[in-house]
PDB file of N, CA and C in Angstrom:
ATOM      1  N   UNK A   1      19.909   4.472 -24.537  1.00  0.00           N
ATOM      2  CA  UNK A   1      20.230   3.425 -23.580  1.00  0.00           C
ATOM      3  C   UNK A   1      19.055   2.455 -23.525  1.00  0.00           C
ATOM      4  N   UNK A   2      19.151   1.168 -23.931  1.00  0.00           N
ATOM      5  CA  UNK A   2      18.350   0.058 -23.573  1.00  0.00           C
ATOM      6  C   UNK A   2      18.298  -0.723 -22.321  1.00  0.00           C
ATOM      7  N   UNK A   3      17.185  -1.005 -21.536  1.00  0.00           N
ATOM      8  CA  UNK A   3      17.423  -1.289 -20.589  1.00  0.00           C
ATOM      9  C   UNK A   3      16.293  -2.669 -19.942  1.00  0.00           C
ATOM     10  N   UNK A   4      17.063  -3.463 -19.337  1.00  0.00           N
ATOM     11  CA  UNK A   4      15.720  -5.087 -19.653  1.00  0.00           C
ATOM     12  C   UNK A   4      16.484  -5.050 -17.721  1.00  0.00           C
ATOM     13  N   UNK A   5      15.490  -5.957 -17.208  1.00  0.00           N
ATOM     14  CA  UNK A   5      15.156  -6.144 -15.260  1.00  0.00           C
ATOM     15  C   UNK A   5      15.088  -7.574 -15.616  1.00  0.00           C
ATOM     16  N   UNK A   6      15.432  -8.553 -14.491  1.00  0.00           N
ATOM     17  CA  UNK A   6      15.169  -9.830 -14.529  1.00  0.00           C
ATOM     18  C   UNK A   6      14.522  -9.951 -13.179  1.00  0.00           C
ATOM     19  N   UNK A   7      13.821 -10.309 -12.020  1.00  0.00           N
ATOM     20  CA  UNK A   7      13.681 -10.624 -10.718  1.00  0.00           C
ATOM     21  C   UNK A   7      13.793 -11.566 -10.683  1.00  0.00           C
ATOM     22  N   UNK A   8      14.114 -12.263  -9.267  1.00  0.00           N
ATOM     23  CA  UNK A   8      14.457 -13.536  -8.437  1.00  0.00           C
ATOM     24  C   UNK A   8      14.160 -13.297  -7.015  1.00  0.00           C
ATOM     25  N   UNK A   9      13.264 -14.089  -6.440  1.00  0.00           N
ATOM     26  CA  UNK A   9      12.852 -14.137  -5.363  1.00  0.00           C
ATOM     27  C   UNK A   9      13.694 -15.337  -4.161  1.00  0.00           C
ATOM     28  N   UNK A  10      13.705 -15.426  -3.242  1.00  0.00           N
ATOM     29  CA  UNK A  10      13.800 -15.858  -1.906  1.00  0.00           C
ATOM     30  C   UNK A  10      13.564 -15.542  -0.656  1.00  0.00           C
ATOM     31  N   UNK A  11      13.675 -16.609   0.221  1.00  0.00           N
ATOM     32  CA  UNK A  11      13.083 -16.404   1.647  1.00  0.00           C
ATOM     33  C   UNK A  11      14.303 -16.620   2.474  1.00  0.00           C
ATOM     34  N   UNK A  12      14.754 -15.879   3.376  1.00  0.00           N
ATOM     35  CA  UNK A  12      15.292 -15.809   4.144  1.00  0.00           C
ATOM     36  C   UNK A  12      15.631 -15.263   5.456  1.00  0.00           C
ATOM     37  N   UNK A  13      16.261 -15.676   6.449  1.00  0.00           N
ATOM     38  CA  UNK A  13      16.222 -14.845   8.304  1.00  0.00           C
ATOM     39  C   UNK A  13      17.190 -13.988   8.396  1.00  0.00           C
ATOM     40  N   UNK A  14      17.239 -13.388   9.007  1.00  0.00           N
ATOM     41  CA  UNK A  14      18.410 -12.809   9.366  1.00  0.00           C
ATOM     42  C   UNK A  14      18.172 -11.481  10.455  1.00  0.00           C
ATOM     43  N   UNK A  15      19.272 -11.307  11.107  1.00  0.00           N
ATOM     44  CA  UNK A  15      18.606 -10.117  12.229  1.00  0.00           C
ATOM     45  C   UNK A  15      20.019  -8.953  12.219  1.00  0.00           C
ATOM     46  N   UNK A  16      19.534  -8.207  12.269  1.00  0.00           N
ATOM     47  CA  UNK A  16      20.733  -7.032  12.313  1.00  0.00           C
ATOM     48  C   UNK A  16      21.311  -6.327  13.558  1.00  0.00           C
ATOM     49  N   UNK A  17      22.467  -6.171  13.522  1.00  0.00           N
ATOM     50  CA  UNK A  17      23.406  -6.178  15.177  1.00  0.00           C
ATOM     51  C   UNK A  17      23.395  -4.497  14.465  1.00  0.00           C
ATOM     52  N   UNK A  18      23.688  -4.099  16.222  1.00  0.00           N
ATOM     53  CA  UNK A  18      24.192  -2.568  15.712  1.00  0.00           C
ATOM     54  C   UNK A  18      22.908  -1.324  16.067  1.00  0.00           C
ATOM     55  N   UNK A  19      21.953  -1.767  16.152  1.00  0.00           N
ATOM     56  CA  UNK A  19      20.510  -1.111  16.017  1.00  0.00           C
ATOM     57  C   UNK A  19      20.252  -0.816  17.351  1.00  0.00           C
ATOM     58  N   UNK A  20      19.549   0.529  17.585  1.00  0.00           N
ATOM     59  CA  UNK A  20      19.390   0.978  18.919  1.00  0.00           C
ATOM     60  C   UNK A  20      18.267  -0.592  19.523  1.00  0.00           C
ATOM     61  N   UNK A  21      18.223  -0.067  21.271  1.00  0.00           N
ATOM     62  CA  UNK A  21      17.797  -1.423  21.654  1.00  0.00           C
ATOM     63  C   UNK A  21      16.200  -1.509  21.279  1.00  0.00           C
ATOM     64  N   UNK A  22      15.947  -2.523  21.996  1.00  0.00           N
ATOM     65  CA  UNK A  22      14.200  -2.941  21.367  1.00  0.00           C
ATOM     66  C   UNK A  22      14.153  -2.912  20.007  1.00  0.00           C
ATOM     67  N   UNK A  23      14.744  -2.677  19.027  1.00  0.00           N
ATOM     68  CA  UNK A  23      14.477  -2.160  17.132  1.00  0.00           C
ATOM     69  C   UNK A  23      13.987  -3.515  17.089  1.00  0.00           C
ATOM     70  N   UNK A  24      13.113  -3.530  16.120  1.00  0.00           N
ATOM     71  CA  UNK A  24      12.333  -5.071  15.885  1.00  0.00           C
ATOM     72  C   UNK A  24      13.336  -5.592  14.682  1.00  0.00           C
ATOM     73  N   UNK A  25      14.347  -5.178  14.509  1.00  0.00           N
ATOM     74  CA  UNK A  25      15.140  -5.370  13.302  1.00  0.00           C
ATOM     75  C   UNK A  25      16.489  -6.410  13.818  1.00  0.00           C
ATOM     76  N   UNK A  26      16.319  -5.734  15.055  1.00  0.00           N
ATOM     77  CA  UNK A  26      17.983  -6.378  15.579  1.00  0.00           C
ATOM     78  C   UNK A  26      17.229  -7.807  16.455  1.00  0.00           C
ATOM     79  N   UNK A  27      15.834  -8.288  16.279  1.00  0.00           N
ATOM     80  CA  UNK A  27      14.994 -10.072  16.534  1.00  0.00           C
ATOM     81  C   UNK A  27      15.484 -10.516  15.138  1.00  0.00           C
ATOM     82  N   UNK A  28      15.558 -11.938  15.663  1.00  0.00           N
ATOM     83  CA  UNK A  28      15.596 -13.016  14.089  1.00  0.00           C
ATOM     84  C   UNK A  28      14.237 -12.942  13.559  1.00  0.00           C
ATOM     85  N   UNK A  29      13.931 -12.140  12.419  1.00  0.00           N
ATOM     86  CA  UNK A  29      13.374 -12.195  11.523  1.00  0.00           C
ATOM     87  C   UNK A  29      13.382 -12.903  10.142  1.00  0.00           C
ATOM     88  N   UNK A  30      12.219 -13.336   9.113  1.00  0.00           N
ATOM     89  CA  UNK A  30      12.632 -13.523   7.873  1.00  0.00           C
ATOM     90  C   UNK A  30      11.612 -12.695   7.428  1.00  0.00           C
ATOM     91  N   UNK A  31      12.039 -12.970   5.751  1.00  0.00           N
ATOM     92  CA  UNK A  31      11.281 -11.810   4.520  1.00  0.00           C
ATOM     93  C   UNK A  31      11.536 -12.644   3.455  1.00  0.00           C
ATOM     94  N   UNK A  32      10.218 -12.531   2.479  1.00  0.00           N
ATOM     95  CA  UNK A  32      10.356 -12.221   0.991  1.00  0.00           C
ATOM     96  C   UNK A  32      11.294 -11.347   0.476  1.00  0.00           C
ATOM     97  N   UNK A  33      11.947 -12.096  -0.151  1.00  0.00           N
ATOM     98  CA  UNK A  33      12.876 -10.765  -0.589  1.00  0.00           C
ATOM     99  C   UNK A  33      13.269 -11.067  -2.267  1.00  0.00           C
ATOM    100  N   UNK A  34      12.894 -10.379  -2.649  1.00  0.00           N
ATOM    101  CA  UNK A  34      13.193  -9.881  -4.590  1.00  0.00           C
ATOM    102  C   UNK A  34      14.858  -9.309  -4.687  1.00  0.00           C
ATOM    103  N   UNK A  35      15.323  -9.653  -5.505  1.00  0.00           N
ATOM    104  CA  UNK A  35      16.622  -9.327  -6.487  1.00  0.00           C
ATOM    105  C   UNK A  35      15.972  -8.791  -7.949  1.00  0.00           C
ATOM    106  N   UNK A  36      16.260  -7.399  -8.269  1.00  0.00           N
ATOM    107  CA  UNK A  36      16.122  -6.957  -9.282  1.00  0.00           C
ATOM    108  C   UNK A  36      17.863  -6.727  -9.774  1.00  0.00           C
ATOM    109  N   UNK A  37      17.816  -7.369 -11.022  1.00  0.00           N
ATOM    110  CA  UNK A  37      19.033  -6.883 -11.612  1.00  0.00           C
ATOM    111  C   UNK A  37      18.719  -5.922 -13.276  1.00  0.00           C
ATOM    112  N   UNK A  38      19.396  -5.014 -13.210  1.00  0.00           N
ATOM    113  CA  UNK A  38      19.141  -4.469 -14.386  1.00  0.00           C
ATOM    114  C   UNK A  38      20.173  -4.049 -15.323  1.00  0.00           C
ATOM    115  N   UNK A  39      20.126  -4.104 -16.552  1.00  0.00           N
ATOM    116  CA  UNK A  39      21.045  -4.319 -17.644  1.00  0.00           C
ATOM    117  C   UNK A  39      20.683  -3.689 -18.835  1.00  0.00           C
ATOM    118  N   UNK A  40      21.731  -2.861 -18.607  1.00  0.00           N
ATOM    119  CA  UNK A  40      22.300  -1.857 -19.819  1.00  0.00           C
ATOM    120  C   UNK A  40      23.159  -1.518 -20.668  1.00  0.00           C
ATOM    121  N   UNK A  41      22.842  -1.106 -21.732  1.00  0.00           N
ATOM    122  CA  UNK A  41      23.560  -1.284 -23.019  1.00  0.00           C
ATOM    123  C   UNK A  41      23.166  -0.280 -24.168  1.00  0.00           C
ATOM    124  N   UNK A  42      24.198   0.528 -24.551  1.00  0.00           N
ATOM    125  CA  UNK A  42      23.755   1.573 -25.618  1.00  0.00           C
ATOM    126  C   UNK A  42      23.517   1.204 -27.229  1.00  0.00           C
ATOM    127  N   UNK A  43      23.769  -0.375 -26.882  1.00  0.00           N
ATOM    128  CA  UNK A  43      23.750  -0.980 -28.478  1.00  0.00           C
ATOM    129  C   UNK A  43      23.165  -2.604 -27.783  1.00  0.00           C
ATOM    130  N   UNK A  44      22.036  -2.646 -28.983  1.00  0.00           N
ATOM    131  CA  UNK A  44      21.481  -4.159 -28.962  1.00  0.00           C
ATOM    132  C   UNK A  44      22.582  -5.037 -30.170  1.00  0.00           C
ATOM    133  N   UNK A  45      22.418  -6.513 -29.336  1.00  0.00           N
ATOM    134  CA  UNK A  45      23.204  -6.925 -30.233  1.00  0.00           C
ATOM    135  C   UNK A  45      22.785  -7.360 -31.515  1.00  0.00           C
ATOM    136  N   UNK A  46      23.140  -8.510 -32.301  1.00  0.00           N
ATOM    137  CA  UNK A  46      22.404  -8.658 -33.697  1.00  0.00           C
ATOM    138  C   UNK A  46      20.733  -9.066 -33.190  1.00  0.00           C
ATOM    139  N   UNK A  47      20.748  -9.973 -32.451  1.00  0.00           N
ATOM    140  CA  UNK A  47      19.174 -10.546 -32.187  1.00  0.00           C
ATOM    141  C   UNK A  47      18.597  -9.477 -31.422  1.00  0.00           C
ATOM    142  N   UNK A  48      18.790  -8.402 -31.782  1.00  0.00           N
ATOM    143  CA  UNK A  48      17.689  -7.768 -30.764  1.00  0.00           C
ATOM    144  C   UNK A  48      17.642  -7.527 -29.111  1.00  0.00           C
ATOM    145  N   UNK A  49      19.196  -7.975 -28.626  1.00  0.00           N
ATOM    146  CA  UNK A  49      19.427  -8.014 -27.467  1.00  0.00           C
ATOM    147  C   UNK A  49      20.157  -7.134 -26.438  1.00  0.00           C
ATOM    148  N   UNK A  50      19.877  -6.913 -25.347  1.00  0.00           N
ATOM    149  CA  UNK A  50      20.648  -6.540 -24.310  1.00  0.00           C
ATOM    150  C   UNK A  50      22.211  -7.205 -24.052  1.00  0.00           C
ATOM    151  N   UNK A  51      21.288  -8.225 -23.758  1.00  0.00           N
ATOM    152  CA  UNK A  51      21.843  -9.864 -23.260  1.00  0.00           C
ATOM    153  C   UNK A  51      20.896 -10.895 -23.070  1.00  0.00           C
ATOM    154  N   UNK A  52      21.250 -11.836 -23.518  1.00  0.00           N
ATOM    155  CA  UNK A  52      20.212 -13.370 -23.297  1.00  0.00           C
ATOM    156  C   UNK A  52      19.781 -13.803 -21.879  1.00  0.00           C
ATOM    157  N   UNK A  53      18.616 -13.246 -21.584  1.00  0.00           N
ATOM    158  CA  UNK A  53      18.284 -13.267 -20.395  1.00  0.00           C
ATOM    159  C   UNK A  53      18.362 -14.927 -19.844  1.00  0.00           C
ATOM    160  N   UNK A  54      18.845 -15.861 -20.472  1.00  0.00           N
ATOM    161  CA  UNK A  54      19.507 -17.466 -20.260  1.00  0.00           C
ATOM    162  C   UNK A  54      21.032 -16.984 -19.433  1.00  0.00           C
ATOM    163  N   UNK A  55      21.585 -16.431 -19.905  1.00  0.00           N
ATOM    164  CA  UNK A  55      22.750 -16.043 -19.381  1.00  0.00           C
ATOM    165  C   UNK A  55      22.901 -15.188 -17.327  1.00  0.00           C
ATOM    166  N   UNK A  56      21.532 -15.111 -17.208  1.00  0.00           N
ATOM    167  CA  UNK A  56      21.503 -14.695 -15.415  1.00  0.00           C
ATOM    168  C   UNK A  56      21.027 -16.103 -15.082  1.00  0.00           C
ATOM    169  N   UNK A  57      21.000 -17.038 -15.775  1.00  0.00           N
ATOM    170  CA  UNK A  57      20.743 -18.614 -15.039  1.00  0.00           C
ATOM    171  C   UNK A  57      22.082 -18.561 -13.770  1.00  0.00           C
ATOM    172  N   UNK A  58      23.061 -18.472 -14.161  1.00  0.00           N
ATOM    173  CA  UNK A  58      23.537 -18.763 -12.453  1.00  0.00           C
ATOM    174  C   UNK A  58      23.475 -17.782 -11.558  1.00  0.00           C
ATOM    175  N   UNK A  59      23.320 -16.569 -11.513  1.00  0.00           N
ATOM    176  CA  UNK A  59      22.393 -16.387 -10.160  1.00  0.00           C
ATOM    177  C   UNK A  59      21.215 -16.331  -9.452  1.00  0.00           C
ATOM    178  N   UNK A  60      20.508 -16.698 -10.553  1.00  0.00           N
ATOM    179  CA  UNK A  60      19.171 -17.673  -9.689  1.00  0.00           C
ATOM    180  C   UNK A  60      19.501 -18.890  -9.059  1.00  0.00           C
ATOM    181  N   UNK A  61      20.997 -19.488 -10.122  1.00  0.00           N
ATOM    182  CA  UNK A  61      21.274 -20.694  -9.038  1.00  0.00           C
ATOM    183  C   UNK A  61      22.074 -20.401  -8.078  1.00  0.00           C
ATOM    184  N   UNK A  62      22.601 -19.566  -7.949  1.00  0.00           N
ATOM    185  CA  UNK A  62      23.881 -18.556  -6.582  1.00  0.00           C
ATOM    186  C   UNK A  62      22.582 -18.619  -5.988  1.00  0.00           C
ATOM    187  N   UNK A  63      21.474 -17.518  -6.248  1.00  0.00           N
ATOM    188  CA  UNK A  63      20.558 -17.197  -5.153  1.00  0.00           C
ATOM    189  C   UNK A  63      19.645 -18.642  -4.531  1.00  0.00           C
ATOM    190  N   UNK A  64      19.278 -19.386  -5.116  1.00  0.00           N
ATOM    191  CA  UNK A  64      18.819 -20.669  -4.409  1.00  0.00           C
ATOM    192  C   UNK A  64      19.946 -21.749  -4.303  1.00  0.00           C
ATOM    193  N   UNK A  65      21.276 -21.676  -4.170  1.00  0.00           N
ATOM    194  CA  UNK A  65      21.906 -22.641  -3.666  1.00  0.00           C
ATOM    195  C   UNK A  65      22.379 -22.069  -2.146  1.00  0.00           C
ATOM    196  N   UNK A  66      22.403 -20.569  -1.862  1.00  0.00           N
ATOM    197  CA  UNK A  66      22.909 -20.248  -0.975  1.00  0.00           C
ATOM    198  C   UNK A  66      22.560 -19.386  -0.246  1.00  0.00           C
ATOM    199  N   UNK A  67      21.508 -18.470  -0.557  1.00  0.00           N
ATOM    200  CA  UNK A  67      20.355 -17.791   0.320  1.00  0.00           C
ATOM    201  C   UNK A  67      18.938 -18.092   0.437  1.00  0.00           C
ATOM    202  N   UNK A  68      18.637 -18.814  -0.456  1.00  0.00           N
ATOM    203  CA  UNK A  68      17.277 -19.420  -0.310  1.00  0.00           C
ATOM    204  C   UNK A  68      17.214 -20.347   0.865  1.00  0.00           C
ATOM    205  N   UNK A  69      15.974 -19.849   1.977  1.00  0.00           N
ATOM    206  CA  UNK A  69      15.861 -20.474   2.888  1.00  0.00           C
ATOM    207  C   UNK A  69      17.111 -20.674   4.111  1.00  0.00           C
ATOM    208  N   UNK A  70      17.913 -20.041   4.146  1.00  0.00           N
ATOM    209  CA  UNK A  70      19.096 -19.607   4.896  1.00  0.00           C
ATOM    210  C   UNK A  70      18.564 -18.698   5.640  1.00  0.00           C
ATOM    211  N   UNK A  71      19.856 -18.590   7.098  1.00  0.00           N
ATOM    212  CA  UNK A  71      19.711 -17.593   8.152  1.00  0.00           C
ATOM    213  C   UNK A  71      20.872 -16.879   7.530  1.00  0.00           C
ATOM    214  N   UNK A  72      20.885 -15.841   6.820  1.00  0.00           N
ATOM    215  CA  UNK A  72      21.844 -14.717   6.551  1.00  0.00           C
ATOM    216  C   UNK A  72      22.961 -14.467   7.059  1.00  0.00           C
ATOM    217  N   UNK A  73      22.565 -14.710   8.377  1.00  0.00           N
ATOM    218  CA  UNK A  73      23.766 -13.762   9.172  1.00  0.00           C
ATOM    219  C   UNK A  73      24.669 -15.142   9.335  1.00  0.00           C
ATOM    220  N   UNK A  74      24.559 -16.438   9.238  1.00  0.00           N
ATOM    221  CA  UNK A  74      25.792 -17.328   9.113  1.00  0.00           C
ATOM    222  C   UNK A  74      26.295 -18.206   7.994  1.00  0.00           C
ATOM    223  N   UNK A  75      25.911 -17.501   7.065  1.00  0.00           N
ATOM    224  CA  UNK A  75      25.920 -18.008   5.396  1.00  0.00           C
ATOM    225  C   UNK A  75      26.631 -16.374   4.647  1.00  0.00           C
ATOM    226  N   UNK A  76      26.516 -15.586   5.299  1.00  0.00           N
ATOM    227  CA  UNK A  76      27.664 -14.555   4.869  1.00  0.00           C
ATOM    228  C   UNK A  76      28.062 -13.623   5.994  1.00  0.00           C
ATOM    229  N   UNK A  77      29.330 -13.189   5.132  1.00  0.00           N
ATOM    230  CA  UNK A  77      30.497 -12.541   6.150  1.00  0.00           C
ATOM    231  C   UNK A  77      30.208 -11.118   6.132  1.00  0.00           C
ATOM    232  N   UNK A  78      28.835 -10.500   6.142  1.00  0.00           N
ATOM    233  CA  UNK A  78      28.637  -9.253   6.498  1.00  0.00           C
ATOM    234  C   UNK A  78      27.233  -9.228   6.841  1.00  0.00           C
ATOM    235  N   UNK A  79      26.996  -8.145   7.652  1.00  0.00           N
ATOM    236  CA  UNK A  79      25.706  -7.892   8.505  1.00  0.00           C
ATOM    237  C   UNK A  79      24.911  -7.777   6.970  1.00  0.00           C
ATOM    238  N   UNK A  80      23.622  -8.653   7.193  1.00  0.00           N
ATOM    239  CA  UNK A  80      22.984  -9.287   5.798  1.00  0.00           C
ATOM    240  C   UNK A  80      21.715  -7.670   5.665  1.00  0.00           C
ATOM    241  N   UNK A  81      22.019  -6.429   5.402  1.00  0.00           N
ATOM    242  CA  UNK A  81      20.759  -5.423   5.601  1.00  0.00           C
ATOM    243  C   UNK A  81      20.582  -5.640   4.202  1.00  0.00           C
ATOM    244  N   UNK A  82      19.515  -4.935   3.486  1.00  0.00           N
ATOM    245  CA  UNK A  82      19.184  -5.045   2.147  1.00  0.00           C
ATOM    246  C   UNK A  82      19.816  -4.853   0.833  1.00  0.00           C
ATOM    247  N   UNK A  83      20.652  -2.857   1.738  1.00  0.00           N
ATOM    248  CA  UNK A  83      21.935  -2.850   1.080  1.00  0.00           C
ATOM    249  C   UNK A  83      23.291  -3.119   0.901  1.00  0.00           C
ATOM    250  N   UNK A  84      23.618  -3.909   1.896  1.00  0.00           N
ATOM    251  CA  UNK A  84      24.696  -4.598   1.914  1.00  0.00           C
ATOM    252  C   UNK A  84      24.671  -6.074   0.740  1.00  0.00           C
ATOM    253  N   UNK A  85      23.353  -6.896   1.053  1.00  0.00           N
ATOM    254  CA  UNK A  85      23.306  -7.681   0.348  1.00  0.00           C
ATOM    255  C   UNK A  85      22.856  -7.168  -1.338  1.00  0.00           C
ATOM    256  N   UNK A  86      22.500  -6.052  -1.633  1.00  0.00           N
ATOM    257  CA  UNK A  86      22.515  -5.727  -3.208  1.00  0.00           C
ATOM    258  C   UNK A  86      23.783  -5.570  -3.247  1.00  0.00           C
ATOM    259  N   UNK A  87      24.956  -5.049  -2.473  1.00  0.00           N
ATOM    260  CA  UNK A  87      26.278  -4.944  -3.198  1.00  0.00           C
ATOM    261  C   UNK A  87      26.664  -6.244  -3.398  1.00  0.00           C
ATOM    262  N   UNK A  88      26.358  -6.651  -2.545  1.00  0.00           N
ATOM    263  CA  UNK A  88      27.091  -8.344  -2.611  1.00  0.00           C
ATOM    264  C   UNK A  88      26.855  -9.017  -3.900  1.00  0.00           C
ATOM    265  N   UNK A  89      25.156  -9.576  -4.146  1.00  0.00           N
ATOM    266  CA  UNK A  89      25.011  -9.292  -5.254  1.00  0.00           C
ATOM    267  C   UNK A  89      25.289  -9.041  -6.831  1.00  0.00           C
ATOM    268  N   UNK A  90      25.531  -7.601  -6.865  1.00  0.00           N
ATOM    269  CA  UNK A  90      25.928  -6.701  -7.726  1.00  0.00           C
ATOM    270  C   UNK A  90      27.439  -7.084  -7.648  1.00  0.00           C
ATOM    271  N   UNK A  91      28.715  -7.205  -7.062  1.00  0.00           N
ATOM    272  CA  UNK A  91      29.606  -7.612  -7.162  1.00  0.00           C
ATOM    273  C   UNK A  91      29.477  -8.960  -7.955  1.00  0.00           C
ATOM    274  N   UNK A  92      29.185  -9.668  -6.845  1.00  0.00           N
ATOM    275  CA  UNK A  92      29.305 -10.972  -7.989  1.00  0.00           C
ATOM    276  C   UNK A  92      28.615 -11.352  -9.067  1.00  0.00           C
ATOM    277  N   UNK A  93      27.117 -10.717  -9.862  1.00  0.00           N
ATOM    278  CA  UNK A  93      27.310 -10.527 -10.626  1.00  0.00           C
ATOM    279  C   UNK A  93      28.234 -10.408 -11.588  1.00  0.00           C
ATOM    280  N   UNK A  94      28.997  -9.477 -11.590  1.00  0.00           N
ATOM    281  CA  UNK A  94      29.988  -8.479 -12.304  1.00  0.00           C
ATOM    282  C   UNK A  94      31.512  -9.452 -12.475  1.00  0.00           C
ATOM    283  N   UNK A  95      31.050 -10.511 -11.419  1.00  0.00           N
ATOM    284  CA  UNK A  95      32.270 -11.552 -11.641  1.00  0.00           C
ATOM    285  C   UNK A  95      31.952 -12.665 -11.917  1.00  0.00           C
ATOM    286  N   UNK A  96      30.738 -12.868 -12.401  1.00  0.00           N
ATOM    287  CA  UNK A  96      30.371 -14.593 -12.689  1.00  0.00           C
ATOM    288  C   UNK A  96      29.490 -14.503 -13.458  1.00  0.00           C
ATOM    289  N   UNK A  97      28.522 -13.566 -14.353  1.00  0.00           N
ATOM    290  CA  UNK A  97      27.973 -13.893 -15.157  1.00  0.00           C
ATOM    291  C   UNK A  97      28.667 -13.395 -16.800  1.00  0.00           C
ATOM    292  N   UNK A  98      29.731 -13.518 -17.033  1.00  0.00           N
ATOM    293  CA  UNK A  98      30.428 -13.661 -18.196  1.00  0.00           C
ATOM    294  C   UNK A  98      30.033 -12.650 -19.035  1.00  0.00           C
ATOM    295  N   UNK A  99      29.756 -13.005 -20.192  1.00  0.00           N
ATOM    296  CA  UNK A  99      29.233 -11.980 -21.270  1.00  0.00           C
ATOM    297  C   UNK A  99      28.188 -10.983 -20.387  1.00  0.00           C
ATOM    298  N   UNK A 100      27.479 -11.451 -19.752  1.00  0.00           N
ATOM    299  CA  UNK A 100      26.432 -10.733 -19.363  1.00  0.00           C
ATOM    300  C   UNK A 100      26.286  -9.202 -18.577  1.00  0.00           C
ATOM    301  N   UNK A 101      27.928 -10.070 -17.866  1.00  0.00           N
ATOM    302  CA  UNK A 101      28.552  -9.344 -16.664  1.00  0.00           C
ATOM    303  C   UNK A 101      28.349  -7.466 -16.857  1.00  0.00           C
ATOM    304  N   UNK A 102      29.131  -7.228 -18.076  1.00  0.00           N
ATOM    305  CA  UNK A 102      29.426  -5.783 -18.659  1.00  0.00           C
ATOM    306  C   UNK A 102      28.006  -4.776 -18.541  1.00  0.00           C
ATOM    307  N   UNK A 103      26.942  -5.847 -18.809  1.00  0.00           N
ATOM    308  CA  UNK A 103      25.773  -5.169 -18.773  1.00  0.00           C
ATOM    309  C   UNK A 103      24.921  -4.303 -17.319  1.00  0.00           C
ATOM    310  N   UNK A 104      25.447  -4.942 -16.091  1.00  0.00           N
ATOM    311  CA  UNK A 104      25.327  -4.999 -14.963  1.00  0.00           C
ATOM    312  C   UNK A 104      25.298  -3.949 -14.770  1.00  0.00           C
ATOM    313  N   UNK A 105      23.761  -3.089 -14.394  1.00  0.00           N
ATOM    314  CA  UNK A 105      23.778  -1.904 -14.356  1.00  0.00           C
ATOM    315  C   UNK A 105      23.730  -1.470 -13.086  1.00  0.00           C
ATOM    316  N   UNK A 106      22.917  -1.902 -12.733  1.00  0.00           N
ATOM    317  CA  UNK A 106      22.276  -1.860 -11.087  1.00  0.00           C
ATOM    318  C   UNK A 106      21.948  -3.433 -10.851  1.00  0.00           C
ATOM    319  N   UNK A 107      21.616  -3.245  -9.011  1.00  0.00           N
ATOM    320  CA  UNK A 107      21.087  -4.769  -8.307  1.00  0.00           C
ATOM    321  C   UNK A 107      20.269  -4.160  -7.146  1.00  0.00           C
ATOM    322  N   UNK A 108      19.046  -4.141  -7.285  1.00  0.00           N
ATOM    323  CA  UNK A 108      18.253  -3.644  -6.077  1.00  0.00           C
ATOM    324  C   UNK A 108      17.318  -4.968  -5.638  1.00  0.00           C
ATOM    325  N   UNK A 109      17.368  -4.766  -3.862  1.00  0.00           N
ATOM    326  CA  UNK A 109      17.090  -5.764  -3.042  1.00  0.00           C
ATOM    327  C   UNK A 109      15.933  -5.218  -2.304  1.00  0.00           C
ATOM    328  N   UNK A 110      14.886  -5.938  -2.394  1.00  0.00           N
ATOM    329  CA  UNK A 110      13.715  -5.424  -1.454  1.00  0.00           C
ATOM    330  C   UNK A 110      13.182  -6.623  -0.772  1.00  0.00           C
ATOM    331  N   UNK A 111      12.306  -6.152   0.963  1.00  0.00           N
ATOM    332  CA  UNK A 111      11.929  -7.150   1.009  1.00  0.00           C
ATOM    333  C   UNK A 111      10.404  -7.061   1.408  1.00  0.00           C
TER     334      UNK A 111
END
């Protein structure tokens, strides 16, 4: 199994409902927050490839047209926690980066 990571960074707020009281989690906060996507494949293609790491160009542009510098919690339709937003992510991945898509191994979100 071959396996290549791309990261993408942004800044964004967001505060989480649901959390016992006082949690410093459930204040509007922001974070640095990294997108690791990783991509796997039991066969390189002719050039030596996974996939053409040119080919995750649109979700660096997904991630800075629409979470970069955003308040989370009103720019998407689910409570924005770290792992909610890697599925999110990782879904669309899997539906918008084309050839690339299949490779979509994992999507881990830290902040």
């Amino acid at each position: 199994m071959f396996v290549i990571s791309k990261e993408f960074r942004f800044e964004a707020a967001h505060h989480l409902e649901g959390l016992p009281e006082g949690h410093r989690c459930a204040r509007s906060h922001g974070h640095s927050y990294t997108v690791r996507v990783e991509l796997a494949s039991e066969e390189l293609d002719a050039t030596g490839f996974v996939t053409d790491f040119a080919l995750l160009a649109p979700l660096g542009d997904y991630i800075s047209a629409f979470l970069d510098h955003q308040d989370l919690n009103t720019v998407l339709d689910f409570q924005p926690s770290s792992e909610l937003l890697a599925r999110h992510l990782y879904t669309w991945c899997r539906q918008n980066l084309g050839l690339a898509s299949r490779h979509v191994a994992t999507v881990a979100v830290s902040e």
